[in-house]
Each structure stands twice: as C-alpha cells, then as structure tokens.
PDB file of N, CA and C in Angstrom:
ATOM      1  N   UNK A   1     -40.412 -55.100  18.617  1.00  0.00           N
ATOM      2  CA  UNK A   1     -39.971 -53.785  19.018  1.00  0.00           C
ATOM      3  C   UNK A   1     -38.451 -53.715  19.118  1.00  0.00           C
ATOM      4  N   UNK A   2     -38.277 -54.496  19.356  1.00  0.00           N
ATOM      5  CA  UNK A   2     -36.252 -54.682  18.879  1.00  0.00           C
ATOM      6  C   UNK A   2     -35.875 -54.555  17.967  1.00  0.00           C
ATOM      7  N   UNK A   3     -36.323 -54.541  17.367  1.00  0.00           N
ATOM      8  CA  UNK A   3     -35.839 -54.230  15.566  1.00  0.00           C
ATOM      9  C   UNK A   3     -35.494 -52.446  15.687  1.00  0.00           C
ATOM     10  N   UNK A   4     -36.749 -52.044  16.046  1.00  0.00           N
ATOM     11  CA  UNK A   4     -36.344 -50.489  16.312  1.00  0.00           C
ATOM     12  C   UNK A   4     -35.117 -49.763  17.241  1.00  0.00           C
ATOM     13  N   UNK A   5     -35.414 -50.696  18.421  1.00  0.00           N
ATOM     14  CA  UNK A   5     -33.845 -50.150  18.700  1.00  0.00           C
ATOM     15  C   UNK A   5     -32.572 -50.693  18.197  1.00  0.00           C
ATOM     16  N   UNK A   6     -32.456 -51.818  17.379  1.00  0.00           N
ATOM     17  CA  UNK A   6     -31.480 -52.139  16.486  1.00  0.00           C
ATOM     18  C   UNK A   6     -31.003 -50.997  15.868  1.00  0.00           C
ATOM     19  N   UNK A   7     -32.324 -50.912  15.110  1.00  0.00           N
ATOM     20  CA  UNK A   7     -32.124 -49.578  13.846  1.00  0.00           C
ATOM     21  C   UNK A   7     -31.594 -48.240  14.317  1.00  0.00           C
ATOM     22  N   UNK A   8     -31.948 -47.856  15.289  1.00  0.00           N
ATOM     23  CA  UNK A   8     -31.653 -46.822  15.985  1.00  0.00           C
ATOM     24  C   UNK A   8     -30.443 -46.651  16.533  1.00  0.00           C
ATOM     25  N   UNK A   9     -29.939 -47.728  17.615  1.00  0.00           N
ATOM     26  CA  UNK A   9     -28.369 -47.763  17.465  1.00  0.00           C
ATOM     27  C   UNK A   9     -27.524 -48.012  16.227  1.00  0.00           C
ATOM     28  N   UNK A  10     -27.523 -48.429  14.989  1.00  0.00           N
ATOM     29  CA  UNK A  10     -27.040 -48.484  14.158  1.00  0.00           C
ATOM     30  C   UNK A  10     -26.513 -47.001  13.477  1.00  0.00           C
ATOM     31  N   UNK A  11     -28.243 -46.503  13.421  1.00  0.00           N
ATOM     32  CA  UNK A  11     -27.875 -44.884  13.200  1.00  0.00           C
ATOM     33  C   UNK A  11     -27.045 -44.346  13.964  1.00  0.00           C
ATOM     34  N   UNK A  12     -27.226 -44.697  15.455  1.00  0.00           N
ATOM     35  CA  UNK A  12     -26.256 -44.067  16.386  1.00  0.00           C
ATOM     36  C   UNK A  12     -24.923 -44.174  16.089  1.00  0.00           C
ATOM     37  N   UNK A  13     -24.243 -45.335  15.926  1.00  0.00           N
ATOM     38  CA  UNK A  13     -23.066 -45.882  15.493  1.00  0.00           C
ATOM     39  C   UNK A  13     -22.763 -45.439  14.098  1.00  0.00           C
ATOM     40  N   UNK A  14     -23.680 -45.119  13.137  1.00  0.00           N
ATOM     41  CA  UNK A  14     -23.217 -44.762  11.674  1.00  0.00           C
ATOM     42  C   UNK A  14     -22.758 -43.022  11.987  1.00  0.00           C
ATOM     43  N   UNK A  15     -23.631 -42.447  12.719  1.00  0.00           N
ATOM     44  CA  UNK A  15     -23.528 -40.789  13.138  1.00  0.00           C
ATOM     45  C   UNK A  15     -22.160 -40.748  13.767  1.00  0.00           C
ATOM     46  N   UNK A  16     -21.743 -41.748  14.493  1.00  0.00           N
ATOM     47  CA  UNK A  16     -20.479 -41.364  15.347  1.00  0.00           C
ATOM     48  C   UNK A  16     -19.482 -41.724  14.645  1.00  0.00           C
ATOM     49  N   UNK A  17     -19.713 -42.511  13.808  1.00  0.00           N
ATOM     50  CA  UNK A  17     -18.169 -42.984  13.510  1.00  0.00           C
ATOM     51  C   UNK A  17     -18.634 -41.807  11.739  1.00  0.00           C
ATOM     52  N   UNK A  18     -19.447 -41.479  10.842  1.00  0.00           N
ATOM     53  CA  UNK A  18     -19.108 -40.150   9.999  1.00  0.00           C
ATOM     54  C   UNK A  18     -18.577 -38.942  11.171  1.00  0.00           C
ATOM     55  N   UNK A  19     -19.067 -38.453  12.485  1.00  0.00           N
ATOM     56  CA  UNK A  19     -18.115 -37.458  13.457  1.00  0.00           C
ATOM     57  C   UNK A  19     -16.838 -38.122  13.557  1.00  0.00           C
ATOM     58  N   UNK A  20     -16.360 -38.690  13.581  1.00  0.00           N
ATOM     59  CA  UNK A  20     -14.821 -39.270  14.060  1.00  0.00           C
ATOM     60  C   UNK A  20     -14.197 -39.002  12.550  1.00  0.00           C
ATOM     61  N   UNK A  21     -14.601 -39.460  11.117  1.00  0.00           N
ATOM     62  CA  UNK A  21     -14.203 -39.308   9.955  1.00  0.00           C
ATOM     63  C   UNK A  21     -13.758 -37.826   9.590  1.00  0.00           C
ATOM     64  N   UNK A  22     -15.317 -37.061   9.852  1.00  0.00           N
ATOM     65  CA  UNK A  22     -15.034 -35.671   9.591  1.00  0.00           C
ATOM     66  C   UNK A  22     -13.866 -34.985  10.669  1.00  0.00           C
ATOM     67  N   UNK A  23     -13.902 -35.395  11.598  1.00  0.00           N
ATOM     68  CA  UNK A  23     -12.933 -34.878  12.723  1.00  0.00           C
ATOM     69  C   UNK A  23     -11.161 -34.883  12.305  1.00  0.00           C
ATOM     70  N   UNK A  24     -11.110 -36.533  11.861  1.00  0.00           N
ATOM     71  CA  UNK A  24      -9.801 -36.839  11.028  1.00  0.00           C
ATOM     72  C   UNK A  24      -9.281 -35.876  10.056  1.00  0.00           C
ATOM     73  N   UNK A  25     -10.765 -36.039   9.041  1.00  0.00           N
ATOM     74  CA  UNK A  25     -10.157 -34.919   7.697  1.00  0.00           C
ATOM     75  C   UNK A  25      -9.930 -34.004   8.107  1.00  0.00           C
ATOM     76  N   UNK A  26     -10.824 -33.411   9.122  1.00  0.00           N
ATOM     77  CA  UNK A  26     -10.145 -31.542   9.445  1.00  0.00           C
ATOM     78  C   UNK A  26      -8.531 -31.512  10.014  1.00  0.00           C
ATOM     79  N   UNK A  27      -7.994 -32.604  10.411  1.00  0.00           N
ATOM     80  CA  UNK A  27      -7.000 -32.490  11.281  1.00  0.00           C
ATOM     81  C   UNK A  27      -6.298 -32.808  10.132  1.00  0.00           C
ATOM     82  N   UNK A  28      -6.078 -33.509   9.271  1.00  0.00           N
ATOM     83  CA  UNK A  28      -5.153 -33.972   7.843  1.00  0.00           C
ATOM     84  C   UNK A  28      -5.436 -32.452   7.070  1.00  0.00           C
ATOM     85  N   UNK A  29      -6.081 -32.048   7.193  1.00  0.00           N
ATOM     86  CA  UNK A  29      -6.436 -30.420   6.634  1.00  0.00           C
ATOM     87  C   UNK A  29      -5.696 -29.508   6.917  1.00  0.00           C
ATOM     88  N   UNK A  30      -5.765 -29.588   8.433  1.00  0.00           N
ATOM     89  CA  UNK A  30      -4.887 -28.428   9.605  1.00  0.00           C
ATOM     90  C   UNK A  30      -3.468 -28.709   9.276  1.00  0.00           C
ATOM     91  N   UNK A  31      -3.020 -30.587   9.080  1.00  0.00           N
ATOM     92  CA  UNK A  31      -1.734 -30.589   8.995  1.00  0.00           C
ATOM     93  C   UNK A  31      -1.253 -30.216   7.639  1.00  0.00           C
ATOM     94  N   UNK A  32      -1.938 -30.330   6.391  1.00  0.00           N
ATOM     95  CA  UNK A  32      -1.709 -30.186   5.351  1.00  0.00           C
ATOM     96  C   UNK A  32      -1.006 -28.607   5.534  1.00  0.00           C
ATOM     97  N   UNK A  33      -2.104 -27.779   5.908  1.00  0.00           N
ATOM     98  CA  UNK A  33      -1.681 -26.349   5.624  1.00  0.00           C
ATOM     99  C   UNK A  33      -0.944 -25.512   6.565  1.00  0.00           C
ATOM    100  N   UNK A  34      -0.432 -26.483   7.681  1.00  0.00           N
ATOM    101  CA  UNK A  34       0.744 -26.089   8.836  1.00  0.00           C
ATOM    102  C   UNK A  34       1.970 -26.304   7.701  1.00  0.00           C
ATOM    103  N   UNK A  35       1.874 -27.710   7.077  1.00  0.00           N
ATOM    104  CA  UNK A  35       3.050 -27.802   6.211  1.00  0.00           C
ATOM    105  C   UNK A  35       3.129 -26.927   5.260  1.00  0.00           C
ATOM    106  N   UNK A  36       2.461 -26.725   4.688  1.00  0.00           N
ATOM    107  CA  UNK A  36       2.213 -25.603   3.381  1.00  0.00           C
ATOM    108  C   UNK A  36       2.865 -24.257   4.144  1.00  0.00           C
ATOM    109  N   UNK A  37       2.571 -24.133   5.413  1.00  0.00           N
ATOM    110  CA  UNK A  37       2.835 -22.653   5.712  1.00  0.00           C
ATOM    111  C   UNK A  37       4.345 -22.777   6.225  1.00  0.00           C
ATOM    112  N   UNK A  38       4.525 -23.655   6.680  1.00  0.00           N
ATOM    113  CA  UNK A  38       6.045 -23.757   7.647  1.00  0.00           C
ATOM    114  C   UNK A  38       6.915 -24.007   6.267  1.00  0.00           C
ATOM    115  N   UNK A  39       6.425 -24.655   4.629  1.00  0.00           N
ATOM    116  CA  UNK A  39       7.405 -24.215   3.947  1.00  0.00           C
ATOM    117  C   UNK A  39       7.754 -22.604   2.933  1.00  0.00           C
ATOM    118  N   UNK A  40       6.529 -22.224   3.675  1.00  0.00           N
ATOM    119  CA  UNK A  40       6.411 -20.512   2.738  1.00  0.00           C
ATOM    120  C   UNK A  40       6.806 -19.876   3.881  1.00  0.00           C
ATOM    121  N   UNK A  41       7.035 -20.093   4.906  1.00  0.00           N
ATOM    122  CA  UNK A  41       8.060 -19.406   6.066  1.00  0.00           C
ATOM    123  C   UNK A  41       9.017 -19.715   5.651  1.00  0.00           C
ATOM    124  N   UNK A  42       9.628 -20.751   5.202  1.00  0.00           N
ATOM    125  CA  UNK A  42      10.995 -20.942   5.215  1.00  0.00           C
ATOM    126  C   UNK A  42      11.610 -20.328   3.902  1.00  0.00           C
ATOM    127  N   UNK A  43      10.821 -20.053   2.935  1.00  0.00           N
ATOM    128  CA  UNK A  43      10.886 -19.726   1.687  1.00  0.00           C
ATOM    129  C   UNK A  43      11.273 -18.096   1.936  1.00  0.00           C
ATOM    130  N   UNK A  44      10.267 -17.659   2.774  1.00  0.00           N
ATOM    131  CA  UNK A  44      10.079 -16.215   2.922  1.00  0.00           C
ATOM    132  C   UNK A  44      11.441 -15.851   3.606  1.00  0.00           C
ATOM    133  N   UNK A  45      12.102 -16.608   4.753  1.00  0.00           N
ATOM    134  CA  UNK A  45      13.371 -16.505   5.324  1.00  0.00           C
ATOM    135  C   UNK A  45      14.548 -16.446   4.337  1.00  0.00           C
ATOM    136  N   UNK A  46      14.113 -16.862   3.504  1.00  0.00           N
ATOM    137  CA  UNK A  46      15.376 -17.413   2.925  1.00  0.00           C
ATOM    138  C   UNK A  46      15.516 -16.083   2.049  1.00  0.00           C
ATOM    139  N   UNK A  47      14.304 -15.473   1.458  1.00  0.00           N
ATOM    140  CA  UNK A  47      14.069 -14.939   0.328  1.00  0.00           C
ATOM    141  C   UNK A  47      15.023 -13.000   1.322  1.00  0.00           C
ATOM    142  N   UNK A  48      14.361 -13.306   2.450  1.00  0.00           N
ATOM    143  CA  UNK A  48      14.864 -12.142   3.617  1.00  0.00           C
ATOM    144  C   UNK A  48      16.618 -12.109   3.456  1.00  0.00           C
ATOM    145  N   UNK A  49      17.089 -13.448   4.318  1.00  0.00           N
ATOM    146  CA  UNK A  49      18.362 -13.219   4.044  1.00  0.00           C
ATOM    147  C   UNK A  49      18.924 -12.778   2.795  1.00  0.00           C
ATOM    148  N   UNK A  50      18.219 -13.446   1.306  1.00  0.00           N
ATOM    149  CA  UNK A  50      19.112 -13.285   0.698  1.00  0.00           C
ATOM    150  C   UNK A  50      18.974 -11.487   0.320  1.00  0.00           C
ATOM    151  N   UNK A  51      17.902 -10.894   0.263  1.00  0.00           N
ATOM    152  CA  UNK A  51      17.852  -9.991   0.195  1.00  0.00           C
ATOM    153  C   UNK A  51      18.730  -8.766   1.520  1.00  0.00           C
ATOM    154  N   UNK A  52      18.708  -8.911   2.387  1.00  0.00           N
ATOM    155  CA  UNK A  52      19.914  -8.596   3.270  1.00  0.00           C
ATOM    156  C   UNK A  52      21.252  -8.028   3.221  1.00  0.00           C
ATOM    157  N   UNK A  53      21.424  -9.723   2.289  1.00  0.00           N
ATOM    158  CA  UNK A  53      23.026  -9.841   2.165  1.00  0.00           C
ATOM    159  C   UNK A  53      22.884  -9.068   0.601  1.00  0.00           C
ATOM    160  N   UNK A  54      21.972  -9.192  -0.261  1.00  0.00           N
ATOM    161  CA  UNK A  54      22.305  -8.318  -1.496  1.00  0.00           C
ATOM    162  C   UNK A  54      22.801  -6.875  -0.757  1.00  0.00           C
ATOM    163  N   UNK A  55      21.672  -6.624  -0.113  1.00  0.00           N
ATOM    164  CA  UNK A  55      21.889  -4.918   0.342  1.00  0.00           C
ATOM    165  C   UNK A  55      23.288  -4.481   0.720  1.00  0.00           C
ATOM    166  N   UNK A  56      23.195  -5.673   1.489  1.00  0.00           N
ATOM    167  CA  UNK A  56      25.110  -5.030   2.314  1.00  0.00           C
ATOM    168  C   UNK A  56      25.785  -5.138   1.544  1.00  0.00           C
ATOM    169  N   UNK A  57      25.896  -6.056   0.361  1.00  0.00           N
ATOM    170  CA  UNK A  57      26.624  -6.062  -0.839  1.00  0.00           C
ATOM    171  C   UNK A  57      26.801  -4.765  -1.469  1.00  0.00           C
ATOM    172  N   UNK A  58      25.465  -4.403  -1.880  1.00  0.00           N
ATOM    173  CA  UNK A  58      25.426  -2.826  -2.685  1.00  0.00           C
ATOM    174  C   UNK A  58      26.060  -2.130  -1.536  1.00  0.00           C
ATOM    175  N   UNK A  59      25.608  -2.031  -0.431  1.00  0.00           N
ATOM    176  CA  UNK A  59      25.655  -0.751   0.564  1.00  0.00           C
ATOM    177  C   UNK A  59      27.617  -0.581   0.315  1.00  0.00           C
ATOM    178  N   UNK A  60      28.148  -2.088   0.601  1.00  0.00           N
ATOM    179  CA  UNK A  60      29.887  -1.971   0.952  1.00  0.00           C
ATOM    180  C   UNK A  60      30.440  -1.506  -0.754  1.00  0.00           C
ATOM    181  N   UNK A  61      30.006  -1.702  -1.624  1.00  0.00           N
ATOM    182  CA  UNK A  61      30.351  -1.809  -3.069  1.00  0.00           C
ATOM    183  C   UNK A  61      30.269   0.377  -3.308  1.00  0.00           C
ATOM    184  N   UNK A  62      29.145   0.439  -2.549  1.00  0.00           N
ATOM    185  CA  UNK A  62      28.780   2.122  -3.046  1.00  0.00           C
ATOM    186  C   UNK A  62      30.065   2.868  -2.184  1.00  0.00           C
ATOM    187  N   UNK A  63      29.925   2.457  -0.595  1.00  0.00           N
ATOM    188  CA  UNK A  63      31.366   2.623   0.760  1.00  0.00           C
ATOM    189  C   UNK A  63      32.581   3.133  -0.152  1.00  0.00           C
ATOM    190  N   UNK A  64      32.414   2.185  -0.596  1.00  0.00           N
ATOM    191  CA  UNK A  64      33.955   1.935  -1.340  1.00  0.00           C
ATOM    192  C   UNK A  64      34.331   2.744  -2.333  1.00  0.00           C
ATOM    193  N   UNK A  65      33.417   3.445  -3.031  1.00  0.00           N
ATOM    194  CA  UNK A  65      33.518   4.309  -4.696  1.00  0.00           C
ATOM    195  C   UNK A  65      33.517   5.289  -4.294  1.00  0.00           C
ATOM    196  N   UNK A  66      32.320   5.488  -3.071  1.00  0.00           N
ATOM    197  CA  UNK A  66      32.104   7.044  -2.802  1.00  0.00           C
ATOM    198  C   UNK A  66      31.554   7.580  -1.518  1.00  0.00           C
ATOM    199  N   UNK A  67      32.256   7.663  -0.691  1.00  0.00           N
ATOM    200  CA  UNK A  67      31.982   7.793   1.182  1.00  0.00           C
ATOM    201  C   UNK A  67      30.831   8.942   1.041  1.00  0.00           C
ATOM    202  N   UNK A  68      29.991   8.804   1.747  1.00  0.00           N
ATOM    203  CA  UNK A  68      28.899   9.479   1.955  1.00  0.00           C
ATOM    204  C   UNK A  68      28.989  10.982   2.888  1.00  0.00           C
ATOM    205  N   UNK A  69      30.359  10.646   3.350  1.00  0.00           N
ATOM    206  CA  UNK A  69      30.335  11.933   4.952  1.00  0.00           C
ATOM    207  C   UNK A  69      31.992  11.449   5.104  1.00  0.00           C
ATOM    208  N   UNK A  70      32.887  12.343   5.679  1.00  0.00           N
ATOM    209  CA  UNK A  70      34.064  11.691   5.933  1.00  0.00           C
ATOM    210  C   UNK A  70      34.092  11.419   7.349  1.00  0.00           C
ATOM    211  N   UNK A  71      33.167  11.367   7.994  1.00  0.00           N
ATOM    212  CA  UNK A  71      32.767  10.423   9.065  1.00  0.00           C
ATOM    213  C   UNK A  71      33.239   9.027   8.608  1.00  0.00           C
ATOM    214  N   UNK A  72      32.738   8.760   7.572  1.00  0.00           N
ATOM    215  CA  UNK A  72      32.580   7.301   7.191  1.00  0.00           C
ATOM    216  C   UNK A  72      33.920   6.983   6.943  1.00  0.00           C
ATOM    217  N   UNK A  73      34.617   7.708   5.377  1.00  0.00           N
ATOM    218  CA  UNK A  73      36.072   7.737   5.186  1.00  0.00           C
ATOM    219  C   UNK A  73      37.739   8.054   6.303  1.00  0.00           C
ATOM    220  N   UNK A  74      36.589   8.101   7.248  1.00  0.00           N
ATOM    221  CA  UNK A  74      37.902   8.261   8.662  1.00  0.00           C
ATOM    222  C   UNK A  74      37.748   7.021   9.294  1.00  0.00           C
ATOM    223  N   UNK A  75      36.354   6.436   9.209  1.00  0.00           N
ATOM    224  CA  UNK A  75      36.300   5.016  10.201  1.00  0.00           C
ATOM    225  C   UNK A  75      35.654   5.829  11.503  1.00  0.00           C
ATOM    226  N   UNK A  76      35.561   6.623  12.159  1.00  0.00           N
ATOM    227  CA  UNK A  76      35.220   7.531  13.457  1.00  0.00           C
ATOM    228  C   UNK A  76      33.659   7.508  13.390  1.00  0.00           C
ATOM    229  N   UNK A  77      33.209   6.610  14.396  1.00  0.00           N
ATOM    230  CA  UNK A  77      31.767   6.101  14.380  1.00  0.00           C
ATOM    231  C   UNK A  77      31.662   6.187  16.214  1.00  0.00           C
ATOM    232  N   UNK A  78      30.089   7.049  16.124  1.00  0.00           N
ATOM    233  CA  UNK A  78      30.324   7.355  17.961  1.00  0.00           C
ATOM    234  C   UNK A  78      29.456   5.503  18.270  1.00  0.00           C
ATOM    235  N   UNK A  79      30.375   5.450  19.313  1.00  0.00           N
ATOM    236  CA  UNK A  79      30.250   4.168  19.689  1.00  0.00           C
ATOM    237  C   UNK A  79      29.876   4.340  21.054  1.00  0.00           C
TER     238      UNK A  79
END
C-alpha cells in the first residue's frame, strides 16, 4: 500500500512544481509586455514632442509673414 502513496505524492509534487512553472511564464509574459509598452511610451513621447516643437515652428514661421490681429504685431497680450 505504499507504493500508492508514493505515486500519489509524486503526482502531488509533479502538479506543484508544473503551478510554479506556469506561474514563472506568466510573470516573464507580464515582464515581456511592461517592456514592450514602456518602449512604445517612450516612442509615443518622443513622437509628441517632436510634433510640438514642429507646430511652434510653423506657428513662429506663419507670426512672422503675417500677424493674425495687431494684438499680436504690438506684442500687447492681457497678462
């Protein structure tokens, strides 16, 4: 009759340690796609600024050719 509970803890021990395996991969999973995302944040930041600084580029480039209001062409901004 020992043989059976041999067998039986074995299963026990084979069940826990595939839960500990699967547990690992999900977490190498989670980290995989934290990294994946923290570099398409940084991508997306970057892609923000540069788009930003284009704008103010155009915005000061248009300022300059052709004032919109002579509000603007006086400098007189309510502050």
């Amino acid at each position: 009759m020992n043989h059976w509970l041999d067998e039986k803890l074995a299963w026990l021990v084979v069940a826990e340690r595939q839960q500990k395996l699967e547990n690992r991969r999900l977490l190498n999973t989670f980290g995989a796609m934290r990294d994946n995302w923290a570099f398409t944040t940084h991508l997306a930041l970057k892609l923000s600024d540069w788009l930003i600084a284009t704008g103010e580029r155009l915005r000061m480039r248009y300022e300059k050719t052709a004032p919109v209001s002579t509000w603007l062409g006086n400098g007189k901004f309510a502050r």
